[in-house]
Protein backbone atom coordinates (compact mmCIF):
# COMPACT_ATOMS: atom_id res chain seq x y z
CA UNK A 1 7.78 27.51 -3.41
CA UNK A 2 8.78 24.75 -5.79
CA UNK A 3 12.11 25.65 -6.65
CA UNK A 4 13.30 25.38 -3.04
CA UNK A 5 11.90 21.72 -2.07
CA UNK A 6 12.85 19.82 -5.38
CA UNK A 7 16.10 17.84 -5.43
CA UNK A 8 18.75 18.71 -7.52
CA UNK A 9 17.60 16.35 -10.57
CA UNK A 10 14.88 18.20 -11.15
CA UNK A 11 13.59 21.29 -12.04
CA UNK A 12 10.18 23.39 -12.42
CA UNK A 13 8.50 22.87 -15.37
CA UNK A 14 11.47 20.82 -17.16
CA UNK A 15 10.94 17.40 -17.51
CA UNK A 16 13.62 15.19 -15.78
CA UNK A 17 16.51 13.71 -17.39
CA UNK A 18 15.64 10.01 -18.49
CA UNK A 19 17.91 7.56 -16.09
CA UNK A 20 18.68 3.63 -16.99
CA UNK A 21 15.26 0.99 -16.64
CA UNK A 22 15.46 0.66 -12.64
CA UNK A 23 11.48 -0.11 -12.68
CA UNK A 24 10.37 -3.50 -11.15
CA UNK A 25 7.90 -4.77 -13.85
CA UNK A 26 5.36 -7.24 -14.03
CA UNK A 27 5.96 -10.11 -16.92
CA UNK A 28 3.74 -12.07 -19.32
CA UNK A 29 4.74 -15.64 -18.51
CA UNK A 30 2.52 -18.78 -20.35
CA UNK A 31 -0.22 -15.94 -20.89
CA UNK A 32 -0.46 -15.14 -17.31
CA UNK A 33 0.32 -11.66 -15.86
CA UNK A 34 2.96 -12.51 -12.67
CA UNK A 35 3.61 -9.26 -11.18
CA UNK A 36 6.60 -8.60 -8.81
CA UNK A 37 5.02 -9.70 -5.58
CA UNK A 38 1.50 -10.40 -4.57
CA UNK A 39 -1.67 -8.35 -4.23
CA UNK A 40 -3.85 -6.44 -1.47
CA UNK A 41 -7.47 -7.56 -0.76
CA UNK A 42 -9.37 -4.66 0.01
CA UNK A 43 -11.60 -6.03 3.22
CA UNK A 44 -12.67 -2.44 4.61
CA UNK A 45 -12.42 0.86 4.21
CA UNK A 46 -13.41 1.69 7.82
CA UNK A 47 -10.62 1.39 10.52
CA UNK A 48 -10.64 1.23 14.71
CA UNK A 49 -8.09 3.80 14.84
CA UNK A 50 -7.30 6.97 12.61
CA UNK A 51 -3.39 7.21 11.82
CA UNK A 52 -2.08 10.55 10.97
CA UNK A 53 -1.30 9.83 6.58
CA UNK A 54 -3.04 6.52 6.35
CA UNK A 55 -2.10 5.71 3.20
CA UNK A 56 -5.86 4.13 2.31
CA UNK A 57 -7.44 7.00 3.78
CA UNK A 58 -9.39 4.89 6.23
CA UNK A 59 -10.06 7.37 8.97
CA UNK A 60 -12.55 9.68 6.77
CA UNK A 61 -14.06 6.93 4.43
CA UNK A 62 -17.44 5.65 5.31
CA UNK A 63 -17.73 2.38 6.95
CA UNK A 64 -17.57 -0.30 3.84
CA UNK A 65 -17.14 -3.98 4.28
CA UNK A 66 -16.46 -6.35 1.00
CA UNK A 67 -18.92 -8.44 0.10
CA UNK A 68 -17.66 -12.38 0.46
CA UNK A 69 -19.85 -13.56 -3.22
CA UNK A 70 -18.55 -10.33 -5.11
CA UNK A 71 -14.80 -11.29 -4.15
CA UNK A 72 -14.77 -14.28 -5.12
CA UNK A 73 -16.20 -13.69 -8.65
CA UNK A 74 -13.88 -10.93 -8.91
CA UNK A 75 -10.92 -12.84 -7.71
CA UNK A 76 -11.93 -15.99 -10.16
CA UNK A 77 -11.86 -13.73 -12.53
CA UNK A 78 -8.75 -11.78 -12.25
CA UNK A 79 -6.95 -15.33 -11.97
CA UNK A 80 -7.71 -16.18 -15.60
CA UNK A 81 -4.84 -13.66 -16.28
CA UNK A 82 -2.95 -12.70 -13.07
CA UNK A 83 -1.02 -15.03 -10.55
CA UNK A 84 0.45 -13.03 -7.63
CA UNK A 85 2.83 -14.67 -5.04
CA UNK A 86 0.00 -14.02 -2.02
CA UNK A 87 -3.04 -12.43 -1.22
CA UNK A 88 -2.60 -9.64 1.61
CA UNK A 89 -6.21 -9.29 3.31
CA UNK A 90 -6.06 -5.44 4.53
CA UNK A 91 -8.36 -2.57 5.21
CA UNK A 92 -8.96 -0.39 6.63
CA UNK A 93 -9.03 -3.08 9.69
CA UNK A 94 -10.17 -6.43 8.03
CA UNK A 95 -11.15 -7.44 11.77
CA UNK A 96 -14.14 -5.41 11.51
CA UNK A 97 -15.12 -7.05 8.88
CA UNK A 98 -18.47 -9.35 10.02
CA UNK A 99 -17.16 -12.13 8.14
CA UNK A 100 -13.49 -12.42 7.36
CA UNK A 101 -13.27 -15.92 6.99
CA UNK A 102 -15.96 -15.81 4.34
CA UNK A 103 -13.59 -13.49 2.64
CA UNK A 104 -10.46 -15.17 2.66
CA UNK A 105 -12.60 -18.55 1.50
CA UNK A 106 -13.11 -17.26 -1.49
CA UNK A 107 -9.85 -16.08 -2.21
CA UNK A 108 -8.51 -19.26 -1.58
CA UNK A 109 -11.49 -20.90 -3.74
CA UNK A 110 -10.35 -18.50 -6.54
CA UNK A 111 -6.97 -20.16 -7.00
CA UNK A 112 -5.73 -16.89 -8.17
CA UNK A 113 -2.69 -17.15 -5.00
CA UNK A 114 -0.74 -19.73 -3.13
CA UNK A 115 0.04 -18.29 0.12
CA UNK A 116 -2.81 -16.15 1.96
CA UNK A 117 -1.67 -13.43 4.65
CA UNK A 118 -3.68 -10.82 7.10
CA UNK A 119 -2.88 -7.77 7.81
CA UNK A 120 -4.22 -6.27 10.77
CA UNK A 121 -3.46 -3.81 13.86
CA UNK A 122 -3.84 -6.57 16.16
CA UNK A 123 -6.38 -4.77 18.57
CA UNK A 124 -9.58 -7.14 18.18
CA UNK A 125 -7.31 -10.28 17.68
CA UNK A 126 -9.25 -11.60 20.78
CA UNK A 127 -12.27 -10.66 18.62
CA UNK A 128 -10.83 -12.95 15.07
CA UNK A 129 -12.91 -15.94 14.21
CA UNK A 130 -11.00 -19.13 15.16
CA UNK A 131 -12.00 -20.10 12.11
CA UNK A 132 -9.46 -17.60 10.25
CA UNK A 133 -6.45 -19.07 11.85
CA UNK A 134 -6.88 -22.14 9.60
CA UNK A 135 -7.54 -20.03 5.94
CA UNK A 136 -4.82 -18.20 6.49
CA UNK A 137 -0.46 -19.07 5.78
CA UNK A 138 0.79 -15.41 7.39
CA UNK A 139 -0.37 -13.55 9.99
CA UNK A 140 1.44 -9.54 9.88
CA UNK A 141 0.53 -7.41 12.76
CA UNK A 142 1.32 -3.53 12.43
CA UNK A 143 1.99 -1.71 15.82
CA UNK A 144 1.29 1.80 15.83
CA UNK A 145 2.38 4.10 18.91
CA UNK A 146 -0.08 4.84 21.05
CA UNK A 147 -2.78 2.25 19.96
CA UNK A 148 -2.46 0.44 23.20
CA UNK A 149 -1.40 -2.91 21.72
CA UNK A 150 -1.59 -5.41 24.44
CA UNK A 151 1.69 -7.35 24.58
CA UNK A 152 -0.16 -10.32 26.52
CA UNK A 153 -2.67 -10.65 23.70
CA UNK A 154 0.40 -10.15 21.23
CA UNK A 155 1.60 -13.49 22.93
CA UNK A 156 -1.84 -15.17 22.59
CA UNK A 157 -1.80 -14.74 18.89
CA UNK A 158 1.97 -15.96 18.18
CA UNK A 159 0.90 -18.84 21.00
CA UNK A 160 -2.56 -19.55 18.33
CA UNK A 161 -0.50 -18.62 14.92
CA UNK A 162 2.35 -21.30 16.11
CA UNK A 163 -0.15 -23.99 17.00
CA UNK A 164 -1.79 -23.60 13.82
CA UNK A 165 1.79 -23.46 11.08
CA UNK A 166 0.70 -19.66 10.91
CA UNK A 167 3.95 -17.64 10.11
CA UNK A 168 3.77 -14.66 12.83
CA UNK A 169 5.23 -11.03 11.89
CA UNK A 170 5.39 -7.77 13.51
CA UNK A 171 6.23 -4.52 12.52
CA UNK A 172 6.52 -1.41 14.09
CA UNK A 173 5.91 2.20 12.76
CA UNK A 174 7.19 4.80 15.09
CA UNK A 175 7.20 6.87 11.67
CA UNK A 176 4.99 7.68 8.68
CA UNK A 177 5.53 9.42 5.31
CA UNK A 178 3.44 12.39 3.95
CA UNK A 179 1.93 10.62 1.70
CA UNK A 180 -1.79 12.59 0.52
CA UNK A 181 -2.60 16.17 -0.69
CA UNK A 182 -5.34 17.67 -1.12
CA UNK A 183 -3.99 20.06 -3.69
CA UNK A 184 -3.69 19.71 -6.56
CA UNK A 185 0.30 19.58 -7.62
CA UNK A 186 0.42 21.71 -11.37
CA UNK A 187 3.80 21.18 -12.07
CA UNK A 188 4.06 18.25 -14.28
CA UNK A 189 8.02 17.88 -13.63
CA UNK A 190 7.29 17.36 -10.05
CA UNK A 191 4.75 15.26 -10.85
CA UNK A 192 7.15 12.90 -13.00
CA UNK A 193 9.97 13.17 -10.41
CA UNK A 194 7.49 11.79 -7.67
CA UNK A 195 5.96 9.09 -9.47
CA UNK A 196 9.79 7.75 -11.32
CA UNK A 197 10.93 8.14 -7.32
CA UNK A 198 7.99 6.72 -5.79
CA UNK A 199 8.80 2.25 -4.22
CA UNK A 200 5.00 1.41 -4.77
CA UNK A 201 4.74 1.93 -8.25
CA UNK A 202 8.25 1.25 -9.31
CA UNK A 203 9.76 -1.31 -6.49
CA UNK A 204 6.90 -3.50 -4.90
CA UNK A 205 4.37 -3.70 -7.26
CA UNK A 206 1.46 -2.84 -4.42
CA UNK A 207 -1.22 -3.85 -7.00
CA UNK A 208 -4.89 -4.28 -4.94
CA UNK A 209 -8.36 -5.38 -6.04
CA UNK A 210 -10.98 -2.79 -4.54
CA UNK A 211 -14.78 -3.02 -5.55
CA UNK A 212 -14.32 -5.14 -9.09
CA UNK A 213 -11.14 -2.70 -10.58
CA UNK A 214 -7.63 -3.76 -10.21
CA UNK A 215 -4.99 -0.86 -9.13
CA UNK A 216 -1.69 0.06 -9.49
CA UNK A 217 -1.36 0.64 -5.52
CA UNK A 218 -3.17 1.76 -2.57
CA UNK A 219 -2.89 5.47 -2.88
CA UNK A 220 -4.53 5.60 -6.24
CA UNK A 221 -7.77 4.09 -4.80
CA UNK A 222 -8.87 7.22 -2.96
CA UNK A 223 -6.16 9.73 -3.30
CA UNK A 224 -8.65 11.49 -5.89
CA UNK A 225 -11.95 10.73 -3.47
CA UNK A 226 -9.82 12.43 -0.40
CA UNK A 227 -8.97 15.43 -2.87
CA UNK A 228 -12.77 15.71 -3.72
CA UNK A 229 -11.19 15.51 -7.52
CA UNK A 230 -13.19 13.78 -10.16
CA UNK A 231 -11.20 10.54 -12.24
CA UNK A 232 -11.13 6.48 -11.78
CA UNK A 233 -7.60 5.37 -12.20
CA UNK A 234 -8.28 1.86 -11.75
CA UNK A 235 -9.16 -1.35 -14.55
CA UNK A 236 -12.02 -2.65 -14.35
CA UNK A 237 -12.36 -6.28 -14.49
CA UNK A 238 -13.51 -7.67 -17.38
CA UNK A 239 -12.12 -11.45 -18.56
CA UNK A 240 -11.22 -11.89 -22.16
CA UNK A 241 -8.68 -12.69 -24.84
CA UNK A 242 -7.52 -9.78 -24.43
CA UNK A 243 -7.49 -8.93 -21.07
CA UNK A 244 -4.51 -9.97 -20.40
CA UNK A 245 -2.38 -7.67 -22.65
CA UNK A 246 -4.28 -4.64 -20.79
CA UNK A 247 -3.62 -5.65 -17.60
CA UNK A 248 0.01 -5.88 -18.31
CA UNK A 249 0.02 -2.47 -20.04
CA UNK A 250 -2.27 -1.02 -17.42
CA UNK A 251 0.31 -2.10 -14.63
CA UNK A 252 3.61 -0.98 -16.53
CA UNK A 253 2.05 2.16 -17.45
CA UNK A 254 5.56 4.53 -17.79
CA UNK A 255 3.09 7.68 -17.09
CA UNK A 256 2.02 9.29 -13.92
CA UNK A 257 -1.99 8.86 -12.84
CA UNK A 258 -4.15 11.04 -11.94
CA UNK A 259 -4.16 10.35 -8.29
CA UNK A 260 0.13 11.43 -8.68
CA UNK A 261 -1.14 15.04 -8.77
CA UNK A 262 -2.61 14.46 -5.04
CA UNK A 263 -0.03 12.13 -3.95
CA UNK A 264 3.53 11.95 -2.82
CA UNK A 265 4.72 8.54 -3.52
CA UNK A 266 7.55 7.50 -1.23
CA UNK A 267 9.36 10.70 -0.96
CA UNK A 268 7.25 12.91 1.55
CA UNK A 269 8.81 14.02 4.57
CA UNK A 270 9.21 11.24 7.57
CA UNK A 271 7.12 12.53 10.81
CA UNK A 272 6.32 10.46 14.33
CA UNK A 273 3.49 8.68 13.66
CA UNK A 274 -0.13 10.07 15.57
CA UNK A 275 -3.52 9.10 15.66
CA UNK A 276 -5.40 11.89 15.29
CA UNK A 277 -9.38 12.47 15.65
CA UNK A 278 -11.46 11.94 12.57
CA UNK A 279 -12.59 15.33 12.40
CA UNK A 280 -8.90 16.80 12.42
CA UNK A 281 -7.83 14.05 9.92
CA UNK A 282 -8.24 15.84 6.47
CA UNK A 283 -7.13 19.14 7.46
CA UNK A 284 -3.79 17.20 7.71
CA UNK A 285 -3.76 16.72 4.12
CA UNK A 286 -3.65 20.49 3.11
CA UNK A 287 -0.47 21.38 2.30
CA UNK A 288 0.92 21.64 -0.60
CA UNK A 289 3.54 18.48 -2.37
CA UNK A 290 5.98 21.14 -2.19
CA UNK A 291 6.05 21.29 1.38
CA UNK A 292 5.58 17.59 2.34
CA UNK A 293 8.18 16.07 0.15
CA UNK A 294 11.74 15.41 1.44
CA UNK A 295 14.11 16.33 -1.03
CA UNK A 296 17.25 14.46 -0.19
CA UNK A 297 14.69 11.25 -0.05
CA UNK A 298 13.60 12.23 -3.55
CA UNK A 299 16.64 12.46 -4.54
CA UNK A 300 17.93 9.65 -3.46
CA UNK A 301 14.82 7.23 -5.19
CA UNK A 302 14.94 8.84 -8.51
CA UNK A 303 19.78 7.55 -8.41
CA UNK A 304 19.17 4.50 -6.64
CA UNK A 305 16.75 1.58 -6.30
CA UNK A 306 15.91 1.11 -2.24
CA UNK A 307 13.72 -1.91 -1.92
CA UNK A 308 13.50 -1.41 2.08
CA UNK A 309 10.18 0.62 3.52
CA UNK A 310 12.35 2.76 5.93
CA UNK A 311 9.02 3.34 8.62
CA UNK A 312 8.51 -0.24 8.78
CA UNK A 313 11.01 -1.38 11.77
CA UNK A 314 10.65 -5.47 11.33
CA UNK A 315 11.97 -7.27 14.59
CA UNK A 316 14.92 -8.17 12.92
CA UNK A 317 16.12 -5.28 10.90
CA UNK A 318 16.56 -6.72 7.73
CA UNK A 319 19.44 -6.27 5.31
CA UNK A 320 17.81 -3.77 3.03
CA UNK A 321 16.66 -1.82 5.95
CA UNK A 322 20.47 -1.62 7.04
CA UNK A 323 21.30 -0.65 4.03
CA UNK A 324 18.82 2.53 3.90
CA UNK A 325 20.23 3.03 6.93
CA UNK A 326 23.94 3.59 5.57
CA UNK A 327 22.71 5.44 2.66
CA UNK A 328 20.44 8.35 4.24
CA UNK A 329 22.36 8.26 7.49
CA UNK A 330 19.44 7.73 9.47
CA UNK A 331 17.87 4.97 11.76
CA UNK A 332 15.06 3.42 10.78
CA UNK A 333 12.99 4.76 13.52
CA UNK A 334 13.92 8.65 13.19
């Protein structure tokens, strides 16, 4: 039940004691909205593999591909008000996509970003227009276990990325969070806890741009769509006067979303990460928050501010990630 998952701050059906302003905001500067880091590109929905938790929910979502003329607008838009640090082109796989570089020329065209990065699994890098290698400033490739990443074609495309000033990163996940639920969580204090613990909304500012709406993160693109739960918890973009003052509101919202009461922020329960078959994915997503959250990791977010994503294992172990290390006592890749 409830009572025995939730940390010690917290309590069923009492809502949690106020702590000091930790949250990472975005700011009004010269009538622009700058938020705290950059924003995702929603390329795809569909994905080449299906990863146990995908936090975009790409292994179940029907095969969707963005269309080049309707980004751009979108993007022009949007940078009338917003100026993030980069673009991050992401799916889903964005390699499927039958014409990336189409896509990341009109994000460039917009103006809305200065540096442009891809995110991709790395498995049809073979596949990638050459084209791409020259619209792009970052190149971040995700390993998953199991996946069958080549480390010869890894080589190719650090060998392609150097020859073309293309900063090369790669990340390993030997881990994932629980991150969706298909049911619904009714206790509103656990709803609060997650979403004042939960990195993406309060920390790194995951904002993303998926079919004309701008969103507060990932999750709350489909978490309600996964759930089979009716709501939209994105803004619609619509330049104005004032658009601008309801972006910024819409992004610093102090109130959980819908999508909260199917989600579990940063705080669910660290597992080795799987790919699992597309017909077994959702049934993955049935417990309960009560069960998938790990308490100590609540716990932990809703005292202290950890910047570091603790399944992301960078080559070089950053600072931050040593530092979640010392705090929780645990590796990185446990």
């Amino acid at each position: 039940m409830c009572a025995t998952i939730l940390p010690r701050s917290v309590k069923p059906g009492v809502p949690p004691t106020p702590r000091p302003e930790r949250r990472t905001r975005s700011e009004l500067r010269d009538g622009m909205v700058v938020p705290p880091t950059g924003m995702e590109v929603i390329v795809t929905d569909h994905c080449n593999i299906a990863c146990r938790q995908c936090n975009h929910g790409s292994p179940v979502l029907p095969k969707w591909c963005a269309d080049p003329d309707e980004t751009g607008r979108t993007l022009a838009a949007l940078a009338q008000s917003y100026r993030p640090a980069f673009l991050k082109y992401i799916g889903g796989e964005p390699l499927l996509h039958p014409d990336l570089p189409a896509v990341i020329r009109a994000g460039r065209a917009s103006g809305i970003a200065p540096h442009h990065m891809l995110v991709t699994n790395g498995l049809l890098l073979d596949r990638m227009p050459a084209s791409v290698w020259g619209l792009i400033d970052e190149i971040e490739i995700s390993r998953y276990p199991g996946a069958g990443l080549d480390s010869a074609l890894l080589d190719r495309a650090r060998h392609r990325a150097a020859a073309h000033g293309v900063r090369f990163t790669l990340n390993d996940y030997p881990m994932f969070r629980r991150t969706f639920t298909r049911r619904e969580t009714t206790d509103p204090a656990l709803v609060q806890a997650v979403f004042r613990g939960c990195k993406i909304a309060n920390v790194w500012g995951c904002h993303g741009v998926y079919r004309g709406a701008i969103y507060r993160c990932p999750q709350s693109m489909y978490a309600l769509t996964l759930a089979g739960a009716a709501g939209f918890d994105g803004l619609p973009i619509e330049p104005g006067p004032a658009f601008a003052a309801r972006l910024l509101a819409f992004l610093n919202g102090a109130e959980p979303l819908a999508s909260c009461r199917y989600c579990i922020g940063t705080a669910g329960r660290k597992e080795p990460h799987a790919l699992l078959t597309r017909r077994d994915w959702p049934a993955d997503l049935d417990e309960p928050a009560e069960q998938m959250i790990d308490p100590a990791v609540l716990d932990l977010t809703l005292r202290e501010v950890i910047p570091v994503d603790d399944c992301k294992t960078p080559a070089r172990p950053s600072r931050p990630v040593r530092l979640w290390q010392r705090l929780t006592g645990r590796s990185a890749a446990r």
